[in-house]
Protein backbone atom coordinates (compact mmCIF):
# COMPACT_ATOMS: atom_id res chain seq x y z
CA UNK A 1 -119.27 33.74 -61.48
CA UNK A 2 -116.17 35.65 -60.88
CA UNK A 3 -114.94 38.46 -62.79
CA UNK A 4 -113.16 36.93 -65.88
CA UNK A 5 -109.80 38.88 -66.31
CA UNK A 6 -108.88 39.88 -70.03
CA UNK A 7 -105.63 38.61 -71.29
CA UNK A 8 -103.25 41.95 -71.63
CA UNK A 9 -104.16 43.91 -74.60
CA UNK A 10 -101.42 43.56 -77.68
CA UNK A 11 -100.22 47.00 -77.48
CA UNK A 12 -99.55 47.15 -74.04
CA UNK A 13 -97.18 43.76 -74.73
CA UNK A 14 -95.81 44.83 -77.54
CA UNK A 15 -94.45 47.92 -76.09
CA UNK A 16 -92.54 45.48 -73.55
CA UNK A 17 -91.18 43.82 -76.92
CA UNK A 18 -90.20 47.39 -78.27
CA UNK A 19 -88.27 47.91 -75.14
CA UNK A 20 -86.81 44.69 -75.65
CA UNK A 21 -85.51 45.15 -78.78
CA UNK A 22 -84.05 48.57 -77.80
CA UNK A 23 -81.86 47.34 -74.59
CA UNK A 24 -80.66 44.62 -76.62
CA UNK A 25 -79.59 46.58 -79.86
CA UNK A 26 -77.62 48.93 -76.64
CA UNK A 27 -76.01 45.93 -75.41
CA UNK A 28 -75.37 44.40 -78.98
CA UNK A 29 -72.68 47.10 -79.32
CA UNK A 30 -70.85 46.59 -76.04
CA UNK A 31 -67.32 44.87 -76.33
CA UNK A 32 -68.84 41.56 -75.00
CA UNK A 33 -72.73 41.09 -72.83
CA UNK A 34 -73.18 42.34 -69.85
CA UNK A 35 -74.11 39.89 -66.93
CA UNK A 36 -76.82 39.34 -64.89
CA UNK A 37 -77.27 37.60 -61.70
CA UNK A 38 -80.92 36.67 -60.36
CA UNK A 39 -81.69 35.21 -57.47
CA UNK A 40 -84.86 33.66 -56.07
CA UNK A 41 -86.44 33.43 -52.54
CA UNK A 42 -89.44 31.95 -51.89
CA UNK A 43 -91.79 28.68 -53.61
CA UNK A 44 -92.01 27.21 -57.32
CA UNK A 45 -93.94 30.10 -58.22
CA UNK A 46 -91.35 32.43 -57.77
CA UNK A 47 -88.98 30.08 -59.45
CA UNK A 48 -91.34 30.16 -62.19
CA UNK A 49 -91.30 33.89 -62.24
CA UNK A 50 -87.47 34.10 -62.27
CA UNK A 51 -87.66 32.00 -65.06
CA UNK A 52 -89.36 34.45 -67.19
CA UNK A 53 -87.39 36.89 -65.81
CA UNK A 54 -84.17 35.40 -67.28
CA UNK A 55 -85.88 34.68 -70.45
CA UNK A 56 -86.13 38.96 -70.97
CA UNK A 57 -82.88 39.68 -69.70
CA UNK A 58 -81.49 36.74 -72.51
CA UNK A 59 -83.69 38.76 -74.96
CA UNK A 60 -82.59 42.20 -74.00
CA UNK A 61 -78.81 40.96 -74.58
CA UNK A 62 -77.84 39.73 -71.02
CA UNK A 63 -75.45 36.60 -70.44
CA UNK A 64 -75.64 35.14 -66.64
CA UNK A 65 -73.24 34.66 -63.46
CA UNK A 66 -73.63 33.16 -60.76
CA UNK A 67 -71.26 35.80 -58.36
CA UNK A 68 -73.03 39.20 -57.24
CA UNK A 69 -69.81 41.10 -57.55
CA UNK A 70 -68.90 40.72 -61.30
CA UNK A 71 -72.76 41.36 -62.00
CA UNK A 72 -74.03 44.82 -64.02
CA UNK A 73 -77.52 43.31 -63.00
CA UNK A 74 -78.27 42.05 -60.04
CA UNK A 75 -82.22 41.23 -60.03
CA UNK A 76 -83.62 39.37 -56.55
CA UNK A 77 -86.89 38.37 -56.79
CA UNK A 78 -88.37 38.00 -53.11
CA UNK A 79 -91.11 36.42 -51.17
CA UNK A 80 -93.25 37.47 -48.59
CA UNK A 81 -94.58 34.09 -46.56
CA UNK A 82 -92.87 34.36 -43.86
CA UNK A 83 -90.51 37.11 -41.39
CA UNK A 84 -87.50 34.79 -42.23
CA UNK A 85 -87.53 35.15 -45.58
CA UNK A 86 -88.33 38.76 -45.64
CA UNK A 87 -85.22 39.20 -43.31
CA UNK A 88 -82.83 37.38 -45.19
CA UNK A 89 -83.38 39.06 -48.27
CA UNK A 90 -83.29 42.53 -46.71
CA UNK A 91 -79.65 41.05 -44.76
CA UNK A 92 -78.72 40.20 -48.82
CA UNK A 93 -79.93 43.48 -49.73
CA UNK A 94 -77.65 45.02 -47.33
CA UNK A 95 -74.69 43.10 -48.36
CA UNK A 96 -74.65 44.38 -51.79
CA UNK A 97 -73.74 48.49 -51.14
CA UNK A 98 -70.28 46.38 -51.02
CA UNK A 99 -70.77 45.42 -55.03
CA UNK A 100 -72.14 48.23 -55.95
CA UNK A 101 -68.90 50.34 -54.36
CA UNK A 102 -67.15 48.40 -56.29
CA UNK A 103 -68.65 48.57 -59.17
CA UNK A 104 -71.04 51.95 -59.53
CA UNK A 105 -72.74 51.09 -62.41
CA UNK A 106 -74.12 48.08 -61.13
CA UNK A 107 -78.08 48.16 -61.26
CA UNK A 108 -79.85 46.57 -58.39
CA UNK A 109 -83.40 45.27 -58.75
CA UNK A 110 -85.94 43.78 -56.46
CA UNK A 111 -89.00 41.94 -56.95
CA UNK A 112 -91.42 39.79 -56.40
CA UNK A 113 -93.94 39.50 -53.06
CA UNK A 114 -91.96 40.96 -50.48
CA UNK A 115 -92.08 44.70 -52.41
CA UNK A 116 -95.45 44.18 -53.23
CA UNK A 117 -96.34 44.57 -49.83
CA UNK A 118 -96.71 49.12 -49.69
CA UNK A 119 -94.75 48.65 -46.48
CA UNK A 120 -91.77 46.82 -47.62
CA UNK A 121 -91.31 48.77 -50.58
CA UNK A 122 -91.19 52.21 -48.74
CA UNK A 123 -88.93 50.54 -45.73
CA UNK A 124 -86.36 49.75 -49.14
CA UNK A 125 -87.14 53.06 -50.75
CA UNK A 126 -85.91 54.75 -47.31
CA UNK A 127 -83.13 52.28 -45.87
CA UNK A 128 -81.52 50.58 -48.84
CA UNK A 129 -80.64 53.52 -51.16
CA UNK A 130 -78.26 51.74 -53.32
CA UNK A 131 -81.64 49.76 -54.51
CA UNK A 132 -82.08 51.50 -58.30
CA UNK A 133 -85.09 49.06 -59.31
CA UNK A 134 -87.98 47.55 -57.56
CA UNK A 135 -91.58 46.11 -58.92
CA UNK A 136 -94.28 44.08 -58.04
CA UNK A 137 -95.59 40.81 -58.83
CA UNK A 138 -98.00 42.41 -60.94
CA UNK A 139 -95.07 44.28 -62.91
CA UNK A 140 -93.39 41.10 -63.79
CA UNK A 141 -94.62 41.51 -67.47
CA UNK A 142 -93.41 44.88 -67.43
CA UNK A 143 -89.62 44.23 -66.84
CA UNK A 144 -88.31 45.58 -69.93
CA UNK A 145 -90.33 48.74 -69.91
CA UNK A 146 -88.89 49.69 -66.02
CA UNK A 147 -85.61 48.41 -66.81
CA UNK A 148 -85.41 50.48 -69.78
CA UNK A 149 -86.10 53.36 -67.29
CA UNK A 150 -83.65 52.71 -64.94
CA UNK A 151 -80.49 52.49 -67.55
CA UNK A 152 -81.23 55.97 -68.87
CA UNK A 153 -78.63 58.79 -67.66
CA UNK A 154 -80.30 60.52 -64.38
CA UNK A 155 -83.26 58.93 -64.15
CA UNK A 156 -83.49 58.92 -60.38
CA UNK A 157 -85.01 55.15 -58.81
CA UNK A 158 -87.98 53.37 -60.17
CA UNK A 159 -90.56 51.73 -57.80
CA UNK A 160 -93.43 50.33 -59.51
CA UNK A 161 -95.96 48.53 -57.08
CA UNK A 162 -99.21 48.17 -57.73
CA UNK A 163 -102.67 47.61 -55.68
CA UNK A 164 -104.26 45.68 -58.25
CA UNK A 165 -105.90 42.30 -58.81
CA UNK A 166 -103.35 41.02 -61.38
CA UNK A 167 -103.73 40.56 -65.07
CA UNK A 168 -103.70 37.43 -67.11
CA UNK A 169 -100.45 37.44 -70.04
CA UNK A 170 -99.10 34.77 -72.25
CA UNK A 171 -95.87 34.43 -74.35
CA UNK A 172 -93.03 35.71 -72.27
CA UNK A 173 -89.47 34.08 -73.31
CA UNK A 174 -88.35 31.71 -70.37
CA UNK A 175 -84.76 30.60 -69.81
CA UNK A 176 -85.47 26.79 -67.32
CA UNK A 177 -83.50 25.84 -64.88
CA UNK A 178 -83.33 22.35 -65.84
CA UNK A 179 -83.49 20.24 -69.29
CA UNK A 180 -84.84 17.78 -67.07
CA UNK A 181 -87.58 19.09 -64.28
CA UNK A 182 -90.32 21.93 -65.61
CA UNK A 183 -92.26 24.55 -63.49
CA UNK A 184 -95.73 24.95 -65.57
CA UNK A 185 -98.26 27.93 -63.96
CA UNK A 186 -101.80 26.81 -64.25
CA UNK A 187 -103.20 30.01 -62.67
CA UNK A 188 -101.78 32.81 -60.62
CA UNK A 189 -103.53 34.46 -57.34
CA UNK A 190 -105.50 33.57 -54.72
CA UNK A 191 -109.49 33.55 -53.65
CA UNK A 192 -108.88 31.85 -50.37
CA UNK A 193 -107.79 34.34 -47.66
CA UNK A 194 -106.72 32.15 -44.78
CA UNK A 195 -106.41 34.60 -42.05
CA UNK A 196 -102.28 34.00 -41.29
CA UNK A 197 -101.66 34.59 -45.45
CA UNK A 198 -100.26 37.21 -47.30
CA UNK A 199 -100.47 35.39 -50.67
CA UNK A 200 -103.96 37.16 -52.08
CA UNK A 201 -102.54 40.20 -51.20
CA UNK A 202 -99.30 40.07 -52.87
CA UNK A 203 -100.23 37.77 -56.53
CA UNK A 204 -104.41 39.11 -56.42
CA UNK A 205 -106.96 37.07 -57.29
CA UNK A 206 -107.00 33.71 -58.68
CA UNK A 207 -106.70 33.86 -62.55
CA UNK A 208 -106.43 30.51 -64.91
CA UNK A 209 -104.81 30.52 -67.70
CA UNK A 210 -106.49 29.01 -70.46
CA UNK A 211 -106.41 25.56 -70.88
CA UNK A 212 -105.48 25.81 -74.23
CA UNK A 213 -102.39 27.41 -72.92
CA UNK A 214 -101.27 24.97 -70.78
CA UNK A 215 -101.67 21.86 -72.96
CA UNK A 216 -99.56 23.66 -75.49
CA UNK A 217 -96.93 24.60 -73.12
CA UNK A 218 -96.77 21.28 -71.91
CA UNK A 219 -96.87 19.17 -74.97
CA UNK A 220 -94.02 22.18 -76.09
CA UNK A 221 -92.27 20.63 -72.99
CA UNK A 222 -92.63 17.53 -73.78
CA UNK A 223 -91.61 17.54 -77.37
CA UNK A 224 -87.99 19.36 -75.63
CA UNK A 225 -87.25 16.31 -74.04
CA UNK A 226 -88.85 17.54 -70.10
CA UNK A 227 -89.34 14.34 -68.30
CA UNK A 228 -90.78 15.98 -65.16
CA UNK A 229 -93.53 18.77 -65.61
CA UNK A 230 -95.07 20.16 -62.44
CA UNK A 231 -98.19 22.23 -62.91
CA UNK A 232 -98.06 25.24 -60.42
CA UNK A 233 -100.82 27.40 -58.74
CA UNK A 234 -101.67 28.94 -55.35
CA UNK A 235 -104.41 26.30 -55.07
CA UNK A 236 -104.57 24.11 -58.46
CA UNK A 237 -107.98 22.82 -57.03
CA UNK A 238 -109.65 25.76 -58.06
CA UNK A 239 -108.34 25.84 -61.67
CA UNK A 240 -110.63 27.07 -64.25
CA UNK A 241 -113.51 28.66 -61.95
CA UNK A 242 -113.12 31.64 -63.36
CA UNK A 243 -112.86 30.99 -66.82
CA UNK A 244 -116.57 30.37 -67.25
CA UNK A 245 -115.76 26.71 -69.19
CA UNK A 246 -116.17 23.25 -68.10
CA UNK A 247 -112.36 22.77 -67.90
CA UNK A 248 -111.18 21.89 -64.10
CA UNK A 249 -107.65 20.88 -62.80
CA UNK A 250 -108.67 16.95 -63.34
CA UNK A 251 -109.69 17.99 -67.05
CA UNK A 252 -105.75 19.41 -67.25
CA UNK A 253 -103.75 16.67 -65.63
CA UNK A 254 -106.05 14.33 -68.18
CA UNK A 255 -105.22 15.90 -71.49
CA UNK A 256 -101.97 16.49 -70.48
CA UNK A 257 -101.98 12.33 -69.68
CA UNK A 258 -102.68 11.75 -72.95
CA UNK A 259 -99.53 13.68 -74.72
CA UNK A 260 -97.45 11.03 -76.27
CA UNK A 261 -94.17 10.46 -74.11
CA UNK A 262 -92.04 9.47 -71.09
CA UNK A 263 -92.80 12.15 -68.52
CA UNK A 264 -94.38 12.56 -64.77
CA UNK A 265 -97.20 14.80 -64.21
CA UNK A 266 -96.44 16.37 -60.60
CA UNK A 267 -98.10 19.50 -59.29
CA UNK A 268 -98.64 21.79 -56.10
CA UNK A 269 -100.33 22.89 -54.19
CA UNK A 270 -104.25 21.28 -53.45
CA UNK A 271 -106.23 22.83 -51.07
CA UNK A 272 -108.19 20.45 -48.93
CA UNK A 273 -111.42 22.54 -49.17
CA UNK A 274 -111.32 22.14 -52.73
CA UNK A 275 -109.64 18.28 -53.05
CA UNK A 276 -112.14 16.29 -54.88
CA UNK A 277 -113.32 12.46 -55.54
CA UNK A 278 -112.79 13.33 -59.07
CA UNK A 279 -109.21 14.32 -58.55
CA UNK A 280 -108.04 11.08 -56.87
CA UNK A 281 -110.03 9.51 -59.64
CA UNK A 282 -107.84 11.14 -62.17
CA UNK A 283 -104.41 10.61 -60.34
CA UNK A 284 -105.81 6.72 -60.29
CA UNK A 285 -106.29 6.63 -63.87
CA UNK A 286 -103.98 8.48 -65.36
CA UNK A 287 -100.31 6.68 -65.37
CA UNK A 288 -98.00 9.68 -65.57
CA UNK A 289 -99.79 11.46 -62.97
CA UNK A 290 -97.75 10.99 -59.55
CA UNK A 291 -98.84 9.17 -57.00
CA UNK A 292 -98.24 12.11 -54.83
CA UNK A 293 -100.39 14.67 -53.21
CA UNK A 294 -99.21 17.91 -51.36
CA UNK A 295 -102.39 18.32 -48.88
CA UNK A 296 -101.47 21.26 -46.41
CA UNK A 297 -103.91 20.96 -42.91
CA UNK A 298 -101.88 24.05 -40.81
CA UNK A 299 -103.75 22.79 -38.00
CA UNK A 300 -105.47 19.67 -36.08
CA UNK A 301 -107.82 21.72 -34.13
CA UNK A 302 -111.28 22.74 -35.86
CA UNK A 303 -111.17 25.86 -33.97
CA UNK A 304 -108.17 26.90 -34.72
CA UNK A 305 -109.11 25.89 -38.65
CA UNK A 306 -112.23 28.18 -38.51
CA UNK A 307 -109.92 30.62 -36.85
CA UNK A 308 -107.29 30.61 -39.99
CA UNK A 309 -110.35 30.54 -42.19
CA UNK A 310 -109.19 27.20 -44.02
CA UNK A 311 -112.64 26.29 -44.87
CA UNK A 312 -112.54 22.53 -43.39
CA UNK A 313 -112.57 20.48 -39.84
CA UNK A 314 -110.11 18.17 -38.95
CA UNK A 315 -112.96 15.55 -39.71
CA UNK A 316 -113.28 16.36 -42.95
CA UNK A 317 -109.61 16.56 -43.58
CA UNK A 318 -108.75 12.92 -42.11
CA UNK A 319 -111.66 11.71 -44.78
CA UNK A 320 -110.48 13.66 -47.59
CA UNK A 321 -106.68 11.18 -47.02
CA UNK A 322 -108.84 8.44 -45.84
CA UNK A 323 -110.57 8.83 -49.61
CA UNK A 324 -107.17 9.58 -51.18
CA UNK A 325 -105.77 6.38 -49.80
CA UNK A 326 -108.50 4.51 -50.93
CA UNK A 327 -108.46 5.96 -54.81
CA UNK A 328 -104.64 5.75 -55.20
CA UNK A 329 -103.20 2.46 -52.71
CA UNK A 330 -99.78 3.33 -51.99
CA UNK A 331 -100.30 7.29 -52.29
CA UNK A 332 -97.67 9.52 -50.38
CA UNK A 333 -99.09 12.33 -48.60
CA UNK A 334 -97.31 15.39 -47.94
CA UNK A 335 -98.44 18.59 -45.85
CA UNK A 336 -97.77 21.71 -43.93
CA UNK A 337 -98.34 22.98 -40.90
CA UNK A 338 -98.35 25.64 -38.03
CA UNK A 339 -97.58 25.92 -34.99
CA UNK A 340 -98.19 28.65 -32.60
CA UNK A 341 -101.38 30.34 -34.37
CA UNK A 342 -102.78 33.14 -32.21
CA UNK A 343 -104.50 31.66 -29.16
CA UNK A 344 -103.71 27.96 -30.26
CA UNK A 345 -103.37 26.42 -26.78
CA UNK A 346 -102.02 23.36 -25.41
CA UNK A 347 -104.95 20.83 -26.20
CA UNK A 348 -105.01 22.34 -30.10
CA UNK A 349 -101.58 21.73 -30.60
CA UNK A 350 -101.82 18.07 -28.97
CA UNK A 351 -105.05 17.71 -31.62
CA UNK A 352 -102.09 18.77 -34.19
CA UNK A 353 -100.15 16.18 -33.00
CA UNK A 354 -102.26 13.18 -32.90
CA UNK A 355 -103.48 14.18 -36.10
CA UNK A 356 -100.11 13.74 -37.51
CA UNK A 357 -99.47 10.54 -35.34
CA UNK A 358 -102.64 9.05 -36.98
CA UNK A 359 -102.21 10.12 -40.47
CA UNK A 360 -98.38 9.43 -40.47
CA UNK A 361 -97.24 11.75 -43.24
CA UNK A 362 -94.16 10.60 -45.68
CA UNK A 363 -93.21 14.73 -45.07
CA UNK A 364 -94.27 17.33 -43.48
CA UNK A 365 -92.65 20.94 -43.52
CA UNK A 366 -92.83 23.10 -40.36
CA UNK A 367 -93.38 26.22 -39.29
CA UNK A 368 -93.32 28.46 -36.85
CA UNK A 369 -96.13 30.78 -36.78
CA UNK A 370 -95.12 34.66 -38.36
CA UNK A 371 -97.12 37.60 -38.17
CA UNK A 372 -97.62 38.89 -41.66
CA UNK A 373 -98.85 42.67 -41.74
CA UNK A 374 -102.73 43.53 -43.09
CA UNK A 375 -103.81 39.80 -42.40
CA UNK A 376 -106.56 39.36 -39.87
CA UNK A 377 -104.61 36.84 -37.77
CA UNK A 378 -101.72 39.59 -37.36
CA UNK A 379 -103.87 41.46 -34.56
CA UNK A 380 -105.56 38.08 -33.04
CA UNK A 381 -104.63 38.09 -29.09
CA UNK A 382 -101.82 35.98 -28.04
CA UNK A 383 -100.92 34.94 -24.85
CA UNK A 384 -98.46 32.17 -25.91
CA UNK A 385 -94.40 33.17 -25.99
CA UNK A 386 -91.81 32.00 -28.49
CA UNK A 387 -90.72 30.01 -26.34
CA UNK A 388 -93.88 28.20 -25.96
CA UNK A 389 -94.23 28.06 -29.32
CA UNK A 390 -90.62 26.95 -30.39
CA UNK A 391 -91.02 24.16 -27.43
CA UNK A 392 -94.06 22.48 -29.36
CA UNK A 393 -92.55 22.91 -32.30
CA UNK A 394 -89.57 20.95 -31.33
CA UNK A 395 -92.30 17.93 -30.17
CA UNK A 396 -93.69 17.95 -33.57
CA UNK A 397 -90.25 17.87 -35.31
CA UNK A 398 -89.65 14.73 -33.53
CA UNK A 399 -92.80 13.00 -34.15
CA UNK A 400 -92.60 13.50 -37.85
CA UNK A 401 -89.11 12.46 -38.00
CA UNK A 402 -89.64 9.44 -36.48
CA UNK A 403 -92.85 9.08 -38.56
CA UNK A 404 -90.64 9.63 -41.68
CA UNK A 405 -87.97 7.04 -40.62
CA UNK A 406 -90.01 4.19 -40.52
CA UNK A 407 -91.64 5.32 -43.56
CA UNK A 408 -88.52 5.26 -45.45
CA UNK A 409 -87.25 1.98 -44.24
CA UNK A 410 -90.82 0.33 -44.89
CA UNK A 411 -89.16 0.52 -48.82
CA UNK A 412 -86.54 -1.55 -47.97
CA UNK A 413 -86.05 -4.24 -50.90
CA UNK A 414 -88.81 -2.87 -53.37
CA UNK A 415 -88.22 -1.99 -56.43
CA UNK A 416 -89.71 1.25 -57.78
CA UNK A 417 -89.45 3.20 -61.52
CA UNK A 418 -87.66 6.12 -60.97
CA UNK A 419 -86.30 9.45 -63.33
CA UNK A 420 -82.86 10.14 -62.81
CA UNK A 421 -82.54 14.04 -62.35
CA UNK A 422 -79.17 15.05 -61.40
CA UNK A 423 -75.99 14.62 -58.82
CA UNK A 424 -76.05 14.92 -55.13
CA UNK A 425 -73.90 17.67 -54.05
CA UNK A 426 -70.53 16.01 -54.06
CA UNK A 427 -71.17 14.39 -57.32
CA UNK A 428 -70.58 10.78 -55.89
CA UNK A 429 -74.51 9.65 -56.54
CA UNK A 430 -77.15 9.76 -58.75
CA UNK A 431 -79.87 11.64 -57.63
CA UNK A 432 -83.61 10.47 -58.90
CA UNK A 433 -87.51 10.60 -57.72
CA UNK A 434 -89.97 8.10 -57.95
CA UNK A 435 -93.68 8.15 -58.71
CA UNK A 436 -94.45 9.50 -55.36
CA UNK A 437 -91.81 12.29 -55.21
CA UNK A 438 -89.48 9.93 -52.87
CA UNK A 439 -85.58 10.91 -53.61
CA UNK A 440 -83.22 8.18 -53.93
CA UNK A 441 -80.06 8.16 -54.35
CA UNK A 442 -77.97 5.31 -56.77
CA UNK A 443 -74.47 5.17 -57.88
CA UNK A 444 -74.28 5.46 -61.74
CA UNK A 445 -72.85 7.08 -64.76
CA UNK A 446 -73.90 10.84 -65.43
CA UNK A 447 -74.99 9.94 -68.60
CA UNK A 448 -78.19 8.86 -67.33
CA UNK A 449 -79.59 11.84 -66.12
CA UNK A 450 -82.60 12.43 -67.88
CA UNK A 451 -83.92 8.61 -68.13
CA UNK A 452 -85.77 6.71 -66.60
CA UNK A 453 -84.88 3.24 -64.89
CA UNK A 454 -85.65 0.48 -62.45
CA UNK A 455 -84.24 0.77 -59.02
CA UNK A 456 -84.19 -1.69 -55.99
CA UNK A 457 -83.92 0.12 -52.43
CA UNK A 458 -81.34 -0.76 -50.16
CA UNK A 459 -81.32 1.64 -47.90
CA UNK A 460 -82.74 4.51 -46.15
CA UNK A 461 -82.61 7.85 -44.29
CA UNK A 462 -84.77 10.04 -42.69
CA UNK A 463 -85.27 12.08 -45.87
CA UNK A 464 -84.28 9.81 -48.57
CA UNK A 465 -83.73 6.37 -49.98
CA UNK A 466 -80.66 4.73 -51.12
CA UNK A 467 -81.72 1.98 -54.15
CA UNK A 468 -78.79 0.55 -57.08
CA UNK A 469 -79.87 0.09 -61.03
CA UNK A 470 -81.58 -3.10 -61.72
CA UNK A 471 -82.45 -4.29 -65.18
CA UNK A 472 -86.31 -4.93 -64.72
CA UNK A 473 -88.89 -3.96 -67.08
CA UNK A 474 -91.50 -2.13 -64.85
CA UNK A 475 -91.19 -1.61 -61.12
CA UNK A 476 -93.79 -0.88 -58.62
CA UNK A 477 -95.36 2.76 -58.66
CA UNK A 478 -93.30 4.28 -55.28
């Protein structure tokens, strides 16, 4: 049984609350709030994290903006995954000795996975030197406490960045993104240590909240009018394993099932190694559960899966969807995938290929293979060039576009339950998901965002559908 990781002791949070209470009473006398602007990079997790982020900076006095320059707090909290992201934050980064010029007292903090990485925090420490604030993933907690340090007069830079497993926390303040849509962390970390992935590295080991927790938080959700709750972790499939309880990820989705309400259960992200019979059960049973499944395979080459350490064959992993299928008819399927892994050659990226031509995903997201320091898979020989790499890249682009055209236009004239969630970018359409995570898009008054309704498709794109209101009791689960 794993280590079980104590939740933080009370004096160590309530000195965050004491720092709290002491930026706040400071900014309490200012003529009016001062403003923060926070930014995110990365996956829901980090949008989770910002979100608790916000929630302190409301507590400690802050109001928001959405513009850099006319920020006294500019807070970006970073990922790690891949090079790109890593070198568009830095580019950001960079950007900003402009606001700060303008404006000395501005504070400038980063966080998040990218600093936790020793490297990447000294490279800031020594390039960026208008940077006053940067802390780890582990430090999230401890926000106040390092901000606090970095307002007083002369007190130099702070860079907090830990080595450390993570700790386990409950009860920060969170400001949401949405009334609508709700990011809900199950667990934080990772146990898996696929050879290409920084992730256990940079958020520790796996640690579950309790389930107590997350029922509360959700029916808390639920009771504020959320419609759309998706439960987060690394890899949900391993939920609870370390809490030394009968309590798994099906036990979750279930109790949370049973909450009185309108609402969609959605989460992200299962791990084949770790997908079960009993979780396809569950999303069978339980009616707000979506009839979605994010099922990354990276690869359709079992050598190249021992090689990244996924834990599976491609065998196993065409079952596990064959099973899927079978437990929820009409289930989408969604998955990632690399190309250009170390010493992948021709023949394993053509296994990646059929595999995708035989499973036909509804979406798959792409990516270029990128070295990530300290991961075994970062010194692995290869022979291959970019070029090779962005070539079969390109192939695969094209398959699963066409794959996801037909898809879309097989919904053509159904009618599906949907929950409206917002406006597409020019405002002209409704924007709205159905069961199975498809977006469609309706014309409609703004006034139902937030509700549920019947829709009947009449249209399609690559990446969405195009469906008008119908007045239908119950559609089809899409």
């Amino acid at each position: 049984m794993p280590k079980i990781i104590p939740q933080l002791p009370e004096e160590e949070l309530q000195r965050q609350r004491d720092a709290i209470e002491r930026i706040a009473a400071g900014n309490s006398a200012l003529k009016s709030p001062p403003l923060a602007f926070v930014d995110t990079y990365g996956c829901q997790q980090n949008e989770a994290d910002s979100e608790k982020l916000r929630g302190m900076l409301r507590e400690m006095g802050y109001a928001f903006t959405e513009y850099e320059a006319e920020a006294d707090l500019i807070l970006i909290n970073t990922c790690a995954v891949r090079e790109h992201a890593e070198m568009r934050v830095l580019g950001n980064v960079g950007a900003l000795v402009h606001t700060k010029r303008a404006k000395p007292g501005q504070i400038i903090a980063l966080c998040g996975c990218m600093v936790t990485q020793e490297h990447m925090a000294l490279r800031v420490k020594k390039s960026f030197r208008h940077v006053d604030l940067v802390f780890g993933t582990h430090e999230l907690y401890r926000f106040p406490e390092l901000l606090e340090r970095t307002l007083k007069p002369h007190k130099g830079r702070v860079f907090e960045v830990r080595q450390i497993d993570g700790e386990r926390y409950e009860g920060l303040p969170v400001v949401r993104s949405s009334s609508i849509k709700a990011w809900l962390s199950v667990m934080y970390g990772c146990n898996n240590f696929c050879s290409y992935c920084v992730v256990p590295y940079v958020r520790g080991r796996e640690r579950s909240r309790s389930p107590e927790a997350v029922i509360d938080e959700a029916r808390e959700l639920i009771d504020a009018g959320y419609k759309d709750i998706t439960l987060l972790g690394q890899n949900v499939n391993s939920y609870g394993r370390d809490l030394g309880c009968e309590a798994d990820f099906s036990y979750l989705i279930e109790e949370i099932n049973k909450i009185p309400g309108e609402f969609v259960i959605r989460f992200m992200t299962s791990h084949p190694k770790d997908a079960t019979d009993r979780l396809f059960k569950t999303l069978a049973d339980c009616e707000k559960a979506e009839r979605h499944i994010h099922l990354p395979f990276q690869s359709g080459s079992s050598r190249v899966l021992h090689a990244m350490n996924r834990g599976y064959t491609r065998e196993k992993y065409i079952e596990l969807v064959e099973k899927a299928r079978a437990a929820v008819p009409g289930i989408a399927i969604t998955s990632d995938v690399i190309v250009g892994f170390p010493g992948e050659t021709e023949e394993e990226f053509e296994e990646t290929l059929s595999l995708v031509e035989l499973i036909r995903f509804d979406m798959l997201f792409t990516f270029i293979y990128s070295p990530r320091n300290g991961t075994p898979a970062a010194s692995m020989p290869d022979p291959f060039t970019r070029e090779d790499k962005q070539r079969r890249f390109d192939r695969l682009l094209a398959a699963q576009n066409a794959i996801s055209a037909e898809t879309q236009a097989a919904h053509v004239g159904k009618s599906y339950r949907v929950l409206i969630d917002g406006v597409n970018d020019t405002r002209e359409l409704l924007t709205a998901r159905t069961s199975c995570n498809r977006l469609v898009r309706i014309k409609g008054d703004e006034a139902l965002i937030g509700s549920f309704a019947d829709v009947k498709i009449t249209g399609s794109t690559t990446w969405s559908l195009e469906g008008e209101l119908i007045q239908k009791e119950a559609g089809q689960n899409g």
